[in-house]
Each structure stands twice: as C-alpha cells, then as structure tokens.
C-alpha atoms as a PDB file:
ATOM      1  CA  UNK A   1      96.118 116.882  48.367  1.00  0.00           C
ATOM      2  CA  UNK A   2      93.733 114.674  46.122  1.00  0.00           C
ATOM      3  CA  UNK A   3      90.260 113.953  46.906  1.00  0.00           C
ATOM      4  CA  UNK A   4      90.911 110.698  48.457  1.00  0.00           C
ATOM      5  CA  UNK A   5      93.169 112.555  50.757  1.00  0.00           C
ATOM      6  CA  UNK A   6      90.680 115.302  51.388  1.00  0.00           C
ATOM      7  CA  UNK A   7      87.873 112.817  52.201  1.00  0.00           C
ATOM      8  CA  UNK A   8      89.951 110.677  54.912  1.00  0.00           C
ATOM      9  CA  UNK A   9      90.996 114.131  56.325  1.00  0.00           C
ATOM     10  CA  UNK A  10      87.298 115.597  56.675  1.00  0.00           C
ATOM     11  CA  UNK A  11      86.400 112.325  58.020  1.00  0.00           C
ATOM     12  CA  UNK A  12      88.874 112.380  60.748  1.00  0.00           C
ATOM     13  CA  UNK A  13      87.860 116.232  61.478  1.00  0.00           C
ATOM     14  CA  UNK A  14      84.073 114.738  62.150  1.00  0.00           C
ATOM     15  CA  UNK A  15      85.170 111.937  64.465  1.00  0.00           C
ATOM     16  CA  UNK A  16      87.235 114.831  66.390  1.00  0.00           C
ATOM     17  CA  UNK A  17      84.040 117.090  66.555  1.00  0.00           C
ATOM     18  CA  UNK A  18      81.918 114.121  67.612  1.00  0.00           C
ATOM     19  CA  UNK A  19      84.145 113.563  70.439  1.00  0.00           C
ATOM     20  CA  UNK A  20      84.128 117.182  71.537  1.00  0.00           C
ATOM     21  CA  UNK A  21      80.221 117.363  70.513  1.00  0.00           C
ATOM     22  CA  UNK A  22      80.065 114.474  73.545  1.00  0.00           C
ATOM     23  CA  UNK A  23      82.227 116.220  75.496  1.00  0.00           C
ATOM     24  CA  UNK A  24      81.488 119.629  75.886  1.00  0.00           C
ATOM     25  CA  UNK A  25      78.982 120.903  79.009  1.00  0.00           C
ATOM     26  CA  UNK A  26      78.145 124.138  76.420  1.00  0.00           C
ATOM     27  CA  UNK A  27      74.829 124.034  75.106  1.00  0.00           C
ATOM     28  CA  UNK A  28      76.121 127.125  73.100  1.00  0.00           C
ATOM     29  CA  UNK A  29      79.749 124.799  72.681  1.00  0.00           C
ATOM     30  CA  UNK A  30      77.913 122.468  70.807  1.00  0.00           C
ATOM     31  CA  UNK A  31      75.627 124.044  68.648  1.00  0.00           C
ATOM     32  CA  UNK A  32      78.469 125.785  67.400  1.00  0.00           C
ATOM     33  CA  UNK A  33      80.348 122.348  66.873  1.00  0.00           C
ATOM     34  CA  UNK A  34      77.266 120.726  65.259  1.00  0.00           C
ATOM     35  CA  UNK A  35      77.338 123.657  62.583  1.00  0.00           C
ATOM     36  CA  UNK A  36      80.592 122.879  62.044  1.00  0.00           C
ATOM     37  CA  UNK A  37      80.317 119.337  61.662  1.00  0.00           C
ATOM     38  CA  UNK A  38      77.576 120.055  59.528  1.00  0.00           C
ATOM     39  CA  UNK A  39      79.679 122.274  57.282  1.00  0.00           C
ATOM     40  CA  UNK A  40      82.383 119.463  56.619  1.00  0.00           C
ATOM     41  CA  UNK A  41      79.183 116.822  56.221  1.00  0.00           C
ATOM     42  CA  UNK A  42      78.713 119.076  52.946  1.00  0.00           C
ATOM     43  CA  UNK A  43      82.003 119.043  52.056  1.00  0.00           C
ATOM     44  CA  UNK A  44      81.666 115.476  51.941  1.00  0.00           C
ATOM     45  CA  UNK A  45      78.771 115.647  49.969  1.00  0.00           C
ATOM     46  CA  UNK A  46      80.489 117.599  47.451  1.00  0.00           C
ATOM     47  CA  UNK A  47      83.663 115.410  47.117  1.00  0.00           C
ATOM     48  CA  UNK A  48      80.717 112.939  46.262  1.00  0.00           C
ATOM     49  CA  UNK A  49      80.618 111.050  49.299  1.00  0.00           C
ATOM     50  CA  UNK A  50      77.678 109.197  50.770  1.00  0.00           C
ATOM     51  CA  UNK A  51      77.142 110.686  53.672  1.00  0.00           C
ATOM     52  CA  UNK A  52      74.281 110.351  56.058  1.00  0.00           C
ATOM     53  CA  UNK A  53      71.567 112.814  55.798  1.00  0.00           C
ATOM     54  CA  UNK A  54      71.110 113.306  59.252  1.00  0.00           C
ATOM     55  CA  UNK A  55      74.725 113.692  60.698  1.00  0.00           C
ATOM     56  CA  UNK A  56      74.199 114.740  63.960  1.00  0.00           C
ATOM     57  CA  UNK A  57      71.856 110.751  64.362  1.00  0.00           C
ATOM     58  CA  UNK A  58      75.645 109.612  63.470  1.00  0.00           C
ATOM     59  CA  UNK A  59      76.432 106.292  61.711  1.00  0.00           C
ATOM     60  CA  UNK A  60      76.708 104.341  65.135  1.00  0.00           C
ATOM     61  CA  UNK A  61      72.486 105.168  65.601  1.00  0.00           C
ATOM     62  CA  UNK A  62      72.032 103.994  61.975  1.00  0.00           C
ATOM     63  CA  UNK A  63      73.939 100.613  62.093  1.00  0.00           C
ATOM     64  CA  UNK A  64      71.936  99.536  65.397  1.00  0.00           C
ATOM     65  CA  UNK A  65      68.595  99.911  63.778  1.00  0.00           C
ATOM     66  CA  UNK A  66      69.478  99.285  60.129  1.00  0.00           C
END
C-alpha cells in the first residue's frame, strides 16, 4: 500500500468514526471514538497531510465560517 493509498484509507476510517461519533448515545462510546479518531488525525499528519488542528470542530464547522 503506498502513501496515497494509506491517506484515502485513513480518511475513509475518520468519516466512519464521525458517523459513529454522531451516532453513539455513550458518553464513554465516544470519548473512546474521539481518541481514536484523533490517533488516525496523526497518522495523517505524519503521511504529511494537512489536517485540521482541531479534528473533533471537523472540516464541515470550518468551511461555514471560513
């Protein structure tokens, strides 16, 4: 898998966690899924992504009041 390929796949795991992040009733659910998140935000980072340095505002939040 090349970095290209690694970047579109941690991407897609995000948008899957942001789902379940909305979806889940948990308090405890999500804090663990918002550490997660935050874990493959990094892992952007470090494929040199730019990634927003506030994930858990999301891109969505950013793009309304850009």
């Amino acid at each position: 898998m090349n970095d290209a390929q690694q970047i579109a796949t941690l991407r897609e795991l995000r948008a899957q966690l942001a789902r379940l992040i909305a979806a889940t009733p948990e308090p405890q659910i999500e804090a663990i899924l918002r550490s997660a998140d935050m874990e493959l935000h990094w892992a952007l980072w470090n494929l040199g992504e730019v990634v927003e340095h506030r994930p858990e505002i999301g891109p969505q939040l950013l793009e309304n009041h850009g």
